[in-house]
N, C-alpha and C. Protein backbone atom coordinates (compact mmCIF):
# COMPACT_ATOMS: atom_id res chain seq x y z
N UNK A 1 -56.86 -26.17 49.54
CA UNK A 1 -55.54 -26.12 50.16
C UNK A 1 -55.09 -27.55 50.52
N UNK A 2 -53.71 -27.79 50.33
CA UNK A 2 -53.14 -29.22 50.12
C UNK A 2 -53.10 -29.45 51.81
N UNK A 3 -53.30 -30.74 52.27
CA UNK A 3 -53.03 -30.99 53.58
C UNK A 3 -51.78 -31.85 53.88
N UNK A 4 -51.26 -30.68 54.98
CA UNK A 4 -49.51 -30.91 55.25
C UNK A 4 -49.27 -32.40 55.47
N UNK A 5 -48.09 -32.64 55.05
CA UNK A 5 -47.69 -34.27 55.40
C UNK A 5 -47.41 -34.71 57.15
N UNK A 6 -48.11 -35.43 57.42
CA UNK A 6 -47.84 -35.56 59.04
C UNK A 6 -46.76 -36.77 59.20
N UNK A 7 -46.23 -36.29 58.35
CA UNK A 7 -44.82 -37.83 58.32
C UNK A 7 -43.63 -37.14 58.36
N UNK A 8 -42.42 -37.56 58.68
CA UNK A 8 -41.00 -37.34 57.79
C UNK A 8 -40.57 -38.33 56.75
N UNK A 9 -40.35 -37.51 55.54
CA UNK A 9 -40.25 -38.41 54.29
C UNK A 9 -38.78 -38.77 54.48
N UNK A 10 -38.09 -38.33 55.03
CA UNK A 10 -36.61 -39.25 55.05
C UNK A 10 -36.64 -40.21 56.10
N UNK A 11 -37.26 -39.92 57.70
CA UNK A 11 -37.87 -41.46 58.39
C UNK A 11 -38.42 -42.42 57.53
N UNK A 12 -39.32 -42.05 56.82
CA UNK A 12 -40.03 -43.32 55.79
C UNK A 12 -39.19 -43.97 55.53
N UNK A 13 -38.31 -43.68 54.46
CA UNK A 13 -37.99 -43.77 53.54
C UNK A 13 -36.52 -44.91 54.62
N UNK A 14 -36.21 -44.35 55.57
CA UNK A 14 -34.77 -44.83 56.58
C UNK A 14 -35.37 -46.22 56.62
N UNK A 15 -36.70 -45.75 57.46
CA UNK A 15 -37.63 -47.11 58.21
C UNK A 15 -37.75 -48.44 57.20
N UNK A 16 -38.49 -48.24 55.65
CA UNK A 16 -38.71 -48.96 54.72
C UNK A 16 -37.67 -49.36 54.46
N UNK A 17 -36.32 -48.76 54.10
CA UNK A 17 -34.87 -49.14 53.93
C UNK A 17 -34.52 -50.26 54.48
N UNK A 18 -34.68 -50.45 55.69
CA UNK A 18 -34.03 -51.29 57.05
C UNK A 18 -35.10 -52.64 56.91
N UNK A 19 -36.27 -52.24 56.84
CA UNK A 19 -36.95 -53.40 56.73
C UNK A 19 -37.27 -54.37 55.40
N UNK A 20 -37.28 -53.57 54.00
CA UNK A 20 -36.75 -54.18 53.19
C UNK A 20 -35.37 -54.96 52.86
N UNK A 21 -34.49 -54.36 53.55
CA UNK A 21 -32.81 -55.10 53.43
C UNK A 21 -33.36 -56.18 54.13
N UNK A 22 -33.67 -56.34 55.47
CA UNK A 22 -33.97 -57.42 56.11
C UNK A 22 -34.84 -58.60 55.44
N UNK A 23 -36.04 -58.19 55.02
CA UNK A 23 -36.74 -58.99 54.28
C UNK A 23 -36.57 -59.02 52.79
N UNK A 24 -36.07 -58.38 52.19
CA UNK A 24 -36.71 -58.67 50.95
C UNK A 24 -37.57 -57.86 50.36
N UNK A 25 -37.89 -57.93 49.16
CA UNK A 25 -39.19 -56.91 48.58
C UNK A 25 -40.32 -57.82 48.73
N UNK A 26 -39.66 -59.08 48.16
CA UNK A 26 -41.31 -60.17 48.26
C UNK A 26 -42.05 -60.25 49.86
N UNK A 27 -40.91 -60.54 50.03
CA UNK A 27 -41.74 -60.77 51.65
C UNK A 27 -42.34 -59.75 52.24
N UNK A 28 -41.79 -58.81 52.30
CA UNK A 28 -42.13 -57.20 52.95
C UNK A 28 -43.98 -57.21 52.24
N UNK A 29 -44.96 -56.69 53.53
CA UNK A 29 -45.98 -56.74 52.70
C UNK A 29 -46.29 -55.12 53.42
N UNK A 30 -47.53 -54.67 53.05
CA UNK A 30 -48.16 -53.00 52.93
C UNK A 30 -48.23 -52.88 54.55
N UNK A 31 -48.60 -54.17 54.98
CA UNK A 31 -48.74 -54.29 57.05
C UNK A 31 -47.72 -54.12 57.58
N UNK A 32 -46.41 -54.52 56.81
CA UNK A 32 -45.43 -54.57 57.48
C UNK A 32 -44.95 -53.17 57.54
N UNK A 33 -45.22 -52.74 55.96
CA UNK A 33 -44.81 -51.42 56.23
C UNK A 33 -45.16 -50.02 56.79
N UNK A 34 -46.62 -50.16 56.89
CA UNK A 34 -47.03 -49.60 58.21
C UNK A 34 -47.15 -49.19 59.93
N UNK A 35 -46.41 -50.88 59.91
CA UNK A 35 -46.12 -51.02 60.98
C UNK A 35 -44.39 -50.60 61.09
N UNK A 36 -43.90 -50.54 60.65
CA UNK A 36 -42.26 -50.18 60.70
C UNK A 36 -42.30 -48.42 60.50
N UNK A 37 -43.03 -48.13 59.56
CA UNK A 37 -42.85 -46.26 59.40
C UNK A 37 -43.55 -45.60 60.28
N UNK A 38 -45.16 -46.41 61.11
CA UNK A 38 -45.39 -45.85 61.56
C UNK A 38 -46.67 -44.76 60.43
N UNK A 39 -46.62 -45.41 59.27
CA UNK A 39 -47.83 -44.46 58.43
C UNK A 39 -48.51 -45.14 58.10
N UNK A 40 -50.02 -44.68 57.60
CA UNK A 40 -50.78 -45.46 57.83
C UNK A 40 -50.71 -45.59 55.69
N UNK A 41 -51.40 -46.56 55.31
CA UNK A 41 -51.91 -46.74 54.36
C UNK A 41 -51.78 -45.89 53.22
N UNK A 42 -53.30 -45.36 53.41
CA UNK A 42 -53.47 -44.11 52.37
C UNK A 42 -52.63 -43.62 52.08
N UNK A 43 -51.73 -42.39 53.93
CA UNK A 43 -50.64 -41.55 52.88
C UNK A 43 -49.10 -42.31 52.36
N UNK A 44 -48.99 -43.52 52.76
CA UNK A 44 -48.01 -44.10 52.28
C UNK A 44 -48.21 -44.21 50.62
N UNK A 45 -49.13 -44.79 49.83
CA UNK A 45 -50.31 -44.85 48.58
C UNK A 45 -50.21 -43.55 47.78
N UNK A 46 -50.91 -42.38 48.78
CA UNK A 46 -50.81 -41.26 48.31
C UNK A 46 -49.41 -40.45 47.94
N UNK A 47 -48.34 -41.03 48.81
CA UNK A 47 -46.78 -40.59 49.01
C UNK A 47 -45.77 -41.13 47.74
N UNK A 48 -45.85 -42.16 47.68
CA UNK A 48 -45.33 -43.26 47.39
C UNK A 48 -45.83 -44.13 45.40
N UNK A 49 -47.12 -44.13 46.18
CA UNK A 49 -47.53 -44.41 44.67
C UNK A 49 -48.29 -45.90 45.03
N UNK A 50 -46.85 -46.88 45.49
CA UNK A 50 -47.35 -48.15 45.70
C UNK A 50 -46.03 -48.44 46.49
N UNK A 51 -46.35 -50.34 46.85
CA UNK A 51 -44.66 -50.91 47.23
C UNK A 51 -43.93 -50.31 46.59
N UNK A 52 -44.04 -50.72 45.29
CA UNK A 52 -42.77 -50.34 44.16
C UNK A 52 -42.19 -49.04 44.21
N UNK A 53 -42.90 -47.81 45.20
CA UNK A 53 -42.22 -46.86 44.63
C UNK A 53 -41.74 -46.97 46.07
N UNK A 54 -42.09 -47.01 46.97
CA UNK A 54 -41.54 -46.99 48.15
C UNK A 54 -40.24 -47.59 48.09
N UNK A 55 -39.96 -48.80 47.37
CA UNK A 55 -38.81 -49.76 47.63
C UNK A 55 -38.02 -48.58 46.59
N UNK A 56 -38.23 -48.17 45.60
CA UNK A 56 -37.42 -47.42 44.69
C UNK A 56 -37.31 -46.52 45.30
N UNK A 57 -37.42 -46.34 46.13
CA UNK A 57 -37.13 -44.59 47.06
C UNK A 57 -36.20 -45.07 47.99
N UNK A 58 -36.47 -46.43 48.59
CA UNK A 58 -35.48 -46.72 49.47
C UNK A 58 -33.99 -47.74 49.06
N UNK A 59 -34.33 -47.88 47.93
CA UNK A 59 -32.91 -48.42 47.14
C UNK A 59 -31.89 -47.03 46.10
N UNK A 60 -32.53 -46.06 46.31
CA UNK A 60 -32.50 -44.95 45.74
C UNK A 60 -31.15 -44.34 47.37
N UNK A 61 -31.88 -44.12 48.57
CA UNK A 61 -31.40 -43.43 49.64
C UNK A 61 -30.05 -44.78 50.02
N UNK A 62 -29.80 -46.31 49.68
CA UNK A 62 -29.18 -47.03 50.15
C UNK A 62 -28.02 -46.70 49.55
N UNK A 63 -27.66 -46.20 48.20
CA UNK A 63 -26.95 -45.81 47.55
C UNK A 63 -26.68 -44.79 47.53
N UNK A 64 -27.43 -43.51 48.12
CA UNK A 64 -26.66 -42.55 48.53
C UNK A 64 -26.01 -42.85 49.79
N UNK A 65 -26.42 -43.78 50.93
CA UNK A 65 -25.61 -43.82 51.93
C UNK A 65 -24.96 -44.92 52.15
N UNK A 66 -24.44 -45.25 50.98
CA UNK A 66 -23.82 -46.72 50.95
C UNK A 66 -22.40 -46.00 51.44
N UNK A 67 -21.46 -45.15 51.14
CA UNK A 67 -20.80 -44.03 51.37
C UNK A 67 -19.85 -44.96 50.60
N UNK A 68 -19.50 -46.03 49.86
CA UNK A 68 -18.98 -45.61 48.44
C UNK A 68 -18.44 -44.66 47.40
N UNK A 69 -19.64 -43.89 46.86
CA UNK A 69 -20.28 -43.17 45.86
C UNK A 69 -18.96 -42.07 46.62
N UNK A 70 -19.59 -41.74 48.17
CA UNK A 70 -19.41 -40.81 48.81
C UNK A 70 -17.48 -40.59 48.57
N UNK A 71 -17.27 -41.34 48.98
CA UNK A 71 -15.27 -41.92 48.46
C UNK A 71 -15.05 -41.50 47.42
N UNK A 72 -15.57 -42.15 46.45
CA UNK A 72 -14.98 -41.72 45.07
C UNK A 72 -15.40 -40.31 44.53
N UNK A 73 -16.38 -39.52 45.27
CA UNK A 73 -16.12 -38.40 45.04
C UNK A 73 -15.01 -37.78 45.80
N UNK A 74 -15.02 -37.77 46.93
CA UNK A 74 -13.97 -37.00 47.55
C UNK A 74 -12.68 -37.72 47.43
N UNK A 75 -12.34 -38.69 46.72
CA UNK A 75 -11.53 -39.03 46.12
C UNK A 75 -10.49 -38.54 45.19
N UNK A 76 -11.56 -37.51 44.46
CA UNK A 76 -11.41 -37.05 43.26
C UNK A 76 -10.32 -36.38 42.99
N UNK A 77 -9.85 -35.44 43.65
CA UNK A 77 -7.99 -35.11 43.43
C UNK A 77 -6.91 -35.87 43.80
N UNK A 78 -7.38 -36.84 44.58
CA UNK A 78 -5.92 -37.68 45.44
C UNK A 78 -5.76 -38.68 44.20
N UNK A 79 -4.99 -39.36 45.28
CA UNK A 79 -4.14 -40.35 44.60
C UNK A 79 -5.05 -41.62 43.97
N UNK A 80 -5.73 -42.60 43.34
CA UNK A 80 -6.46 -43.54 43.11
C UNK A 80 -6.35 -44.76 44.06
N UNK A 81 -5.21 -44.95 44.60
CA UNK A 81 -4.94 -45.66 45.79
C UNK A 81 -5.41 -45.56 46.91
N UNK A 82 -5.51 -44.10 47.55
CA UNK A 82 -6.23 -43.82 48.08
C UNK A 82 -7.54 -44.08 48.22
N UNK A 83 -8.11 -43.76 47.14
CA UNK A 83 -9.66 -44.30 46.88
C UNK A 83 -9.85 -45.76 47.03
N UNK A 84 -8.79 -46.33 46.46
CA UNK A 84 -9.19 -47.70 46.79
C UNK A 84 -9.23 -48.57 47.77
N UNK A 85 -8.11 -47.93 48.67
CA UNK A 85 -7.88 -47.99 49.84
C UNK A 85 -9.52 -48.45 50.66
N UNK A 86 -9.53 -46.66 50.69
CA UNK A 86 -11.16 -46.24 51.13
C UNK A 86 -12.54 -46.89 50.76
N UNK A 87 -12.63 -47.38 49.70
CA UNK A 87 -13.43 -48.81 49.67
C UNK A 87 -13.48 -49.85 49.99
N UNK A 88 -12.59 -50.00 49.56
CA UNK A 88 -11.99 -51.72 50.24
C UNK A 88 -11.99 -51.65 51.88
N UNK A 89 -11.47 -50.70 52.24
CA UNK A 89 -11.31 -50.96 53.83
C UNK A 89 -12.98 -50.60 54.81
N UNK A 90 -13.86 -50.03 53.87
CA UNK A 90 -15.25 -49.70 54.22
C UNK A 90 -16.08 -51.04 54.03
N UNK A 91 -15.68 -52.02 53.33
CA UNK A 91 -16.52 -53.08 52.88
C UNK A 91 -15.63 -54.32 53.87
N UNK A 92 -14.67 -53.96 53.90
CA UNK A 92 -14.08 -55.22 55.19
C UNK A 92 -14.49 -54.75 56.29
N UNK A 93 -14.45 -53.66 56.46
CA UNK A 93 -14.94 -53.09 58.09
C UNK A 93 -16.37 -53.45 58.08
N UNK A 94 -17.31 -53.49 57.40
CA UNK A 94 -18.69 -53.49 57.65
C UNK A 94 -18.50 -54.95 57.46
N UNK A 95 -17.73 -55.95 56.82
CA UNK A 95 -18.12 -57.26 56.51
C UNK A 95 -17.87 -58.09 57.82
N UNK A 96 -16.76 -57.34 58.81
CA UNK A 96 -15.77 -58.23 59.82
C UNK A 96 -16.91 -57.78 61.14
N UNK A 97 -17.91 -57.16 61.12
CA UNK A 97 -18.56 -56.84 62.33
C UNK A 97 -19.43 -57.25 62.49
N UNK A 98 -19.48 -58.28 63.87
CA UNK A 98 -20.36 -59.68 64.54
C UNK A 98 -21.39 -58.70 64.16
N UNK A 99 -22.54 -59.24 63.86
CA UNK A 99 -24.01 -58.85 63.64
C UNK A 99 -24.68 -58.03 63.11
N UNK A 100 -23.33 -57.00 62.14
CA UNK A 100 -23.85 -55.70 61.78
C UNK A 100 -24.07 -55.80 60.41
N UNK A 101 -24.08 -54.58 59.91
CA UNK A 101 -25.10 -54.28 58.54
C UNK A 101 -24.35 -55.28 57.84
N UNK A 102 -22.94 -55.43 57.55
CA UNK A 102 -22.18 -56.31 57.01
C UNK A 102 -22.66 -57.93 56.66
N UNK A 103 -23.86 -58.22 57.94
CA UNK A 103 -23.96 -59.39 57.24
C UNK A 103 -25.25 -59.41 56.63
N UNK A 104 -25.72 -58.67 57.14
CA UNK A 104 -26.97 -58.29 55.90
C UNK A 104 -26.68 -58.30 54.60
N UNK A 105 -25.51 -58.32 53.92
CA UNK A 105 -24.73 -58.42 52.41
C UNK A 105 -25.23 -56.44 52.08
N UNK A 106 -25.31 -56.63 50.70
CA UNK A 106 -25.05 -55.31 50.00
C UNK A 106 -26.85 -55.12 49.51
N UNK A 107 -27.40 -54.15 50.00
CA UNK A 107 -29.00 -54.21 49.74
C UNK A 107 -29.20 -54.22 48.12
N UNK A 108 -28.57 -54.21 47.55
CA UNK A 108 -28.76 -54.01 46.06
C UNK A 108 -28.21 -55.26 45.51
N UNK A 109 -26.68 -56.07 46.07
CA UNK A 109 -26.97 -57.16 45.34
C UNK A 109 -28.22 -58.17 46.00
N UNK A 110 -28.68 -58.03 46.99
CA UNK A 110 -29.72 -58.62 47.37
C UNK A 110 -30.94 -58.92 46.09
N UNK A 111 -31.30 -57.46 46.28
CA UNK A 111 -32.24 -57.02 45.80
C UNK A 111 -32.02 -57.88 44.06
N UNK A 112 -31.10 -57.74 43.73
CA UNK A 112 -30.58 -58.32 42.07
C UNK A 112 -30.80 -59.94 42.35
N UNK A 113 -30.44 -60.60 42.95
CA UNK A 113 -30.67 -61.56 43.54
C UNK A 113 -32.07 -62.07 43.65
N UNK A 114 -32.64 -61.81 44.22
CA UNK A 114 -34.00 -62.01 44.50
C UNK A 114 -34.87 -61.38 43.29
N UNK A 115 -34.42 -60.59 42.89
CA UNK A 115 -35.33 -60.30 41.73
C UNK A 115 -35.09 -59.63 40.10
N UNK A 116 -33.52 -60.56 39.88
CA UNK A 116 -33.18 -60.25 38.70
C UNK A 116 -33.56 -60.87 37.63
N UNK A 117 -34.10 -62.14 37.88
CA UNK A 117 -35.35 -62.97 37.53
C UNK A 117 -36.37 -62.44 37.09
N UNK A 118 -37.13 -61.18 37.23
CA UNK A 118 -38.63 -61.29 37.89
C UNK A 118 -38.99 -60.52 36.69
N UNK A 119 -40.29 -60.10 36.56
CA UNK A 119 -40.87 -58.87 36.07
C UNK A 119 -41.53 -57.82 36.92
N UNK A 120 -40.66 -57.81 38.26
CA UNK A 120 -41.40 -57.19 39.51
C UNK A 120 -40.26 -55.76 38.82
N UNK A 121 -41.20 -54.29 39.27
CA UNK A 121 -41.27 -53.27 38.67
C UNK A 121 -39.89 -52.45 39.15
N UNK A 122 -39.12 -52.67 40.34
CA UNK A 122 -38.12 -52.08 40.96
C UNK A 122 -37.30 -52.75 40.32
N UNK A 123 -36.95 -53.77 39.62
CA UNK A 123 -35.89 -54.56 39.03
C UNK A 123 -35.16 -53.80 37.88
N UNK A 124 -36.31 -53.11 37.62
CA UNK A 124 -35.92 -52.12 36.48
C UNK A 124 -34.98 -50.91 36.57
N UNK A 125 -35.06 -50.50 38.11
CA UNK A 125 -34.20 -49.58 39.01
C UNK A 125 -32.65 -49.63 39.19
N UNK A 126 -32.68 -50.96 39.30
CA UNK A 126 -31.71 -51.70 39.64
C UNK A 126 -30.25 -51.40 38.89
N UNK A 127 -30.37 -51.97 37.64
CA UNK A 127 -29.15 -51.48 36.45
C UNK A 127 -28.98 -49.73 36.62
N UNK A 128 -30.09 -49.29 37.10
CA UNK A 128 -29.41 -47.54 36.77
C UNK A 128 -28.75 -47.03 37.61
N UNK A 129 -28.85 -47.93 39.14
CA UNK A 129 -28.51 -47.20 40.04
C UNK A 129 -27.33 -48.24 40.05
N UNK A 130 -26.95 -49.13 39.73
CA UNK A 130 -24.99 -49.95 39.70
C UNK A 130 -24.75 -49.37 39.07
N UNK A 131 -25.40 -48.53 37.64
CA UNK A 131 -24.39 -47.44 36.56
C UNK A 131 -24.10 -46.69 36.58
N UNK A 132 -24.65 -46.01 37.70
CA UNK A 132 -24.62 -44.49 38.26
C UNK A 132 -23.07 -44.90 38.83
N UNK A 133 -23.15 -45.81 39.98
CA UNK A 133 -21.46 -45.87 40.61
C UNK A 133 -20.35 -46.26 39.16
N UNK A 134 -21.08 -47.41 38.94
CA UNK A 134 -19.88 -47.42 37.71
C UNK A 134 -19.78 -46.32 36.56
N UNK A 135 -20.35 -45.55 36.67
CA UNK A 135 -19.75 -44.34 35.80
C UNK A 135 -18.81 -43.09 36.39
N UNK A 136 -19.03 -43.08 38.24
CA UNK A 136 -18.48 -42.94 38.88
C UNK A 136 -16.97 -43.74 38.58
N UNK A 137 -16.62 -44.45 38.50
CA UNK A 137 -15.24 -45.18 39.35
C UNK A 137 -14.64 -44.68 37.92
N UNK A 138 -15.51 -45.12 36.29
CA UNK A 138 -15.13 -44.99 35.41
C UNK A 138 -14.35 -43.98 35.02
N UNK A 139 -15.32 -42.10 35.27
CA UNK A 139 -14.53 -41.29 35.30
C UNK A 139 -12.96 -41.22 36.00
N UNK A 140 -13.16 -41.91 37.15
CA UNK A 140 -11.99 -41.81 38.27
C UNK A 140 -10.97 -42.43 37.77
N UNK A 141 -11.04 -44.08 37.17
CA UNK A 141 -10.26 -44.45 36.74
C UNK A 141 -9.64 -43.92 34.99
N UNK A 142 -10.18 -42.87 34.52
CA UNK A 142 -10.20 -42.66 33.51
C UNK A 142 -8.88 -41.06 33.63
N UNK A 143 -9.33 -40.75 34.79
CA UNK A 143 -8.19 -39.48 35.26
C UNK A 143 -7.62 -40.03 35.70
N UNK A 144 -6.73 -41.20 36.73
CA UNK A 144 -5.97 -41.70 36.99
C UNK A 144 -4.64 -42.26 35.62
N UNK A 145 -5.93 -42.66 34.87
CA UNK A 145 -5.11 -42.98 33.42
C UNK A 145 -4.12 -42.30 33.27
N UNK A 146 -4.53 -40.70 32.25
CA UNK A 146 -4.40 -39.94 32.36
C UNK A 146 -2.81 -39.08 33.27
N UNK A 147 -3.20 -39.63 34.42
CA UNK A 147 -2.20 -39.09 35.11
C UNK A 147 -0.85 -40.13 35.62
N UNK A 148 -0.83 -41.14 35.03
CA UNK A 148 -0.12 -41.93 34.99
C UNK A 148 0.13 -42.83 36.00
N UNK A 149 -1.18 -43.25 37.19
CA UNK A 149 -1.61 -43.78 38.20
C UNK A 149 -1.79 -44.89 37.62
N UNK A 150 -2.26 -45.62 36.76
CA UNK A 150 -2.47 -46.70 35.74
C UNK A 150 -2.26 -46.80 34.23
N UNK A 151 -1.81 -48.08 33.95
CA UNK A 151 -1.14 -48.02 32.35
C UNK A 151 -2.20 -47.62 31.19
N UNK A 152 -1.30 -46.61 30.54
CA UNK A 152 -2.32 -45.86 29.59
C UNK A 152 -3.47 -47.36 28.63
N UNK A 153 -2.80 -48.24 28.62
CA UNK A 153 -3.41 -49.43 27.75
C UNK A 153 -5.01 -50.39 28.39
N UNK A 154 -5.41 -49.54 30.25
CA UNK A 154 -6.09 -50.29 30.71
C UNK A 154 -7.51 -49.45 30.58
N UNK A 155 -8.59 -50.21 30.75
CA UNK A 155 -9.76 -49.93 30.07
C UNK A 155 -10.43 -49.57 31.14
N UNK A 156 -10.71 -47.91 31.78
CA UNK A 156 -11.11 -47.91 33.12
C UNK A 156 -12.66 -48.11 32.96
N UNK A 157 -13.40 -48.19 31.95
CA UNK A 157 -14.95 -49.25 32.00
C UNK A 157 -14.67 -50.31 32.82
N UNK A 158 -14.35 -51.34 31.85
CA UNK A 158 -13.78 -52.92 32.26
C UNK A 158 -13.16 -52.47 33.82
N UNK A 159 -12.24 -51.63 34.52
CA UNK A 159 -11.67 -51.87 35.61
C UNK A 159 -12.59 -51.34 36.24
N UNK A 160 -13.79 -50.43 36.43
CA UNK A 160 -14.69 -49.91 37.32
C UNK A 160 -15.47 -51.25 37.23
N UNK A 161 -16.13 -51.93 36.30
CA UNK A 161 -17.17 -52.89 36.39
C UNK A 161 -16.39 -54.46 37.40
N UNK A 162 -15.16 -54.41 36.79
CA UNK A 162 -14.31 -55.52 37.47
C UNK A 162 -14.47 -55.08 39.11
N UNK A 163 -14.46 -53.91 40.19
CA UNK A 163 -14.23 -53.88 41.40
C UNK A 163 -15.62 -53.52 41.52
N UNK A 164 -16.68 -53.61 40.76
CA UNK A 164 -18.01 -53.38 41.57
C UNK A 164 -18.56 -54.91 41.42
N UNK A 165 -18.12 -55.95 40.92
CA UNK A 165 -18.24 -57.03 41.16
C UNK A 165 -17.09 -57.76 41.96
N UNK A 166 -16.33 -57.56 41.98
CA UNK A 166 -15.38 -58.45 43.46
C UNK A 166 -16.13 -57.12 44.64
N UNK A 167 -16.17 -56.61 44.92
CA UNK A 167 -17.20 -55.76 46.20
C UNK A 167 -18.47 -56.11 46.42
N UNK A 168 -18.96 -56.51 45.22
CA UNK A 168 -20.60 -57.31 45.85
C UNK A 168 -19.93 -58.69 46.31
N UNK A 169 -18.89 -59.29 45.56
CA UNK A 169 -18.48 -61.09 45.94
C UNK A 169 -18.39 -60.65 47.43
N UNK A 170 -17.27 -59.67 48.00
CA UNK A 170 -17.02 -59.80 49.31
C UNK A 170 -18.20 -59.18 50.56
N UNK A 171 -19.18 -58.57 49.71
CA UNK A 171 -20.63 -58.56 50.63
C UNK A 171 -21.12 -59.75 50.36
N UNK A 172 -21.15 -60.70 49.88
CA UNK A 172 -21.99 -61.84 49.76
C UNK A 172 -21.26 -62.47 50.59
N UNK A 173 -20.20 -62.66 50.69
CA UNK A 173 -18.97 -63.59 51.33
C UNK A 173 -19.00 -63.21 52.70
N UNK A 174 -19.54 -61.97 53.07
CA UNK A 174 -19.42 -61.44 54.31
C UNK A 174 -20.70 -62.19 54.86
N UNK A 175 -22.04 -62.32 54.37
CA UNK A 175 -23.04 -62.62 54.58
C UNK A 175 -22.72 -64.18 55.84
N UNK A 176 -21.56 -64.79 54.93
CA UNK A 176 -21.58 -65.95 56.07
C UNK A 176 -19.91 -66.40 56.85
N UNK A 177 -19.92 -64.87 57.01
CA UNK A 177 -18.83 -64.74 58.08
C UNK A 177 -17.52 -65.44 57.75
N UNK A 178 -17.00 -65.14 56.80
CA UNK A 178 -15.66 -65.97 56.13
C UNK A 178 -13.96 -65.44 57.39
N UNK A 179 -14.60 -64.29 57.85
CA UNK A 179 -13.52 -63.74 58.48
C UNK A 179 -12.96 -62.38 57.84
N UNK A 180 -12.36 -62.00 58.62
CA UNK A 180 -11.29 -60.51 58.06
C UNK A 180 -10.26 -60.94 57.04
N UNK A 181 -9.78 -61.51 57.68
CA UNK A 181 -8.80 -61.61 56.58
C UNK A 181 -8.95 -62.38 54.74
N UNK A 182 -10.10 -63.34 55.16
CA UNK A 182 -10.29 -63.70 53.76
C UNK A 182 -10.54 -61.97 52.97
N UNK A 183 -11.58 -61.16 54.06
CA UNK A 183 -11.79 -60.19 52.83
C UNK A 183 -10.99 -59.55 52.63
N UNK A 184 -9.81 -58.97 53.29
CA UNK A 184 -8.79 -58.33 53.18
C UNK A 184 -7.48 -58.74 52.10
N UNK A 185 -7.83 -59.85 51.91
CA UNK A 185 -7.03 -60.66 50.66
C UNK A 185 -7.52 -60.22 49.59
N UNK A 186 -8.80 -60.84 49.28
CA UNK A 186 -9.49 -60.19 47.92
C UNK A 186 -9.18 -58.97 48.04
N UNK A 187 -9.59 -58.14 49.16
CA UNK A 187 -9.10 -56.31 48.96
C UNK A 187 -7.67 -56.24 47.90
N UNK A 188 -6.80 -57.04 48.77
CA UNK A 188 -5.57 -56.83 48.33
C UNK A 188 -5.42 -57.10 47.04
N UNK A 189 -5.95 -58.28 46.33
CA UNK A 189 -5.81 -58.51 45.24
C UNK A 189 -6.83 -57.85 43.92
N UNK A 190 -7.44 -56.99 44.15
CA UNK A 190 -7.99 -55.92 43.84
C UNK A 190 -7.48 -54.65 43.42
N UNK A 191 -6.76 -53.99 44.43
CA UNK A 191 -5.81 -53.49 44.40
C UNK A 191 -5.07 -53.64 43.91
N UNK A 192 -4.24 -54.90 43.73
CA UNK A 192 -3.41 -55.34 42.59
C UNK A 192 -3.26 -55.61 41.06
N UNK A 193 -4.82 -55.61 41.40
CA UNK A 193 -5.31 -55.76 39.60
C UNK A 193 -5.38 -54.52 39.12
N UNK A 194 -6.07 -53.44 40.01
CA UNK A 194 -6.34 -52.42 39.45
C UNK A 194 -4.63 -51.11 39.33
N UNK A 195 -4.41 -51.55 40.04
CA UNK A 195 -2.87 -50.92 40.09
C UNK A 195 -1.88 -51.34 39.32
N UNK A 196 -1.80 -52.62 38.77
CA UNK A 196 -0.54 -53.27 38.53
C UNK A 196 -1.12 -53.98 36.87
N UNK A 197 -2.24 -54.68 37.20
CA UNK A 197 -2.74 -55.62 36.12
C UNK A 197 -1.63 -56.78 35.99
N UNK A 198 -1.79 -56.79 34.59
CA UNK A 198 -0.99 -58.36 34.44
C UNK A 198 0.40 -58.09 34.69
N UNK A 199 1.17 -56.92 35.21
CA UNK A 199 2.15 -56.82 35.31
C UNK A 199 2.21 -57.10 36.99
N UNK A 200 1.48 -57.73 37.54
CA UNK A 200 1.77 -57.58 39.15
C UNK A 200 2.62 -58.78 39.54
């Protein structure tokens, strides 16, 4: 008979989250993470696999609660403006707040950052889980098309990949406190691209 888990696998998984964003994957070592979840060794090993799967479990849960993802689904009948709205104003709000997650930047471009370089094993994670959103925005911008929210001639690939890179620029930018309003500009001009294009 299997012996019950004396953990909560979504605490783990919260705990490892928070302390990897902070540090890093390199730095983060097996002590640290024992000491932050609160588990010991073995069943972390036994749970988990190794670091690597732990960090892939917790870059896995950052993206479900990045609440992004979360937007552009419930997005999904309104207006595309709307949606964009709702991003943009989620990534200035977290960027403009003295000490909060905002300046921690975006745990995933971190993570790309530090180890898009590497042959370290979570790197590999990485591309599936930015394609997952950008196939997200893709569909979205692809029914917007469609519905005459944007010019039938614009390429909603190219425009989903275009705002998941100005959204990591303005988490990076947030990292060293540029202010509200710088990010609220880029918002704006985002918005403008994706709404208007070269006709703005």
């Amino acid at each position: 008979m299997a012996r019950p888990r004396e953990f909560d696998y979504d605490d783990v998984i919260d705990s490892a989250m928070d302390l990897f964003w902070q540090k890093g994957f390199c730095a983060t070592s097996i002590q640290d993470l024992v000491e932050a979840t609160g588990v010991n060794r073995g069943s972390l090993y036994s749970v988990f696999g190794d670091k690597d799967g732990l960090f892939t479990a917790a870059l896995r849960r950052y993206v479900e609660r990045d609440g992004i993802g979360r937007i552009i689904a419930e997005g999904e009948d309104g207006p595309l403006d709307a949606t964009l709205n709702g991003i943009i104003d989620l990534v200035v709000d977290a960027g403009s707040k003295p000490g909060g997650a905002g300046k921690r930047g975006c745990f995933l471009t971190n993570t790309v950052v530090e180890l898009g370089n590497t042959s370290a094993a979570p790197s590999t994670q990485l591309g599936e889980l930015l394609v997952t959103v950008e196939n997200m925005l893709t569909e979205r911008f692809d029914e917007a098309r469609t519905r005459g929210e944007i010019g039938g001639d614009r390429d909603p690939r190219a425009l989903a990949r275009f705002v998941i890179a100005s959204i990591q620029g303005m988490r990076v930018m947030a990292k060293v406190d540029p202010g509200r309003q710088v990010l609220e500009d880029i918002g704006r001009q985002i918005r403008t691209h994706v709404l208007h294009g070269a006709r703005a």
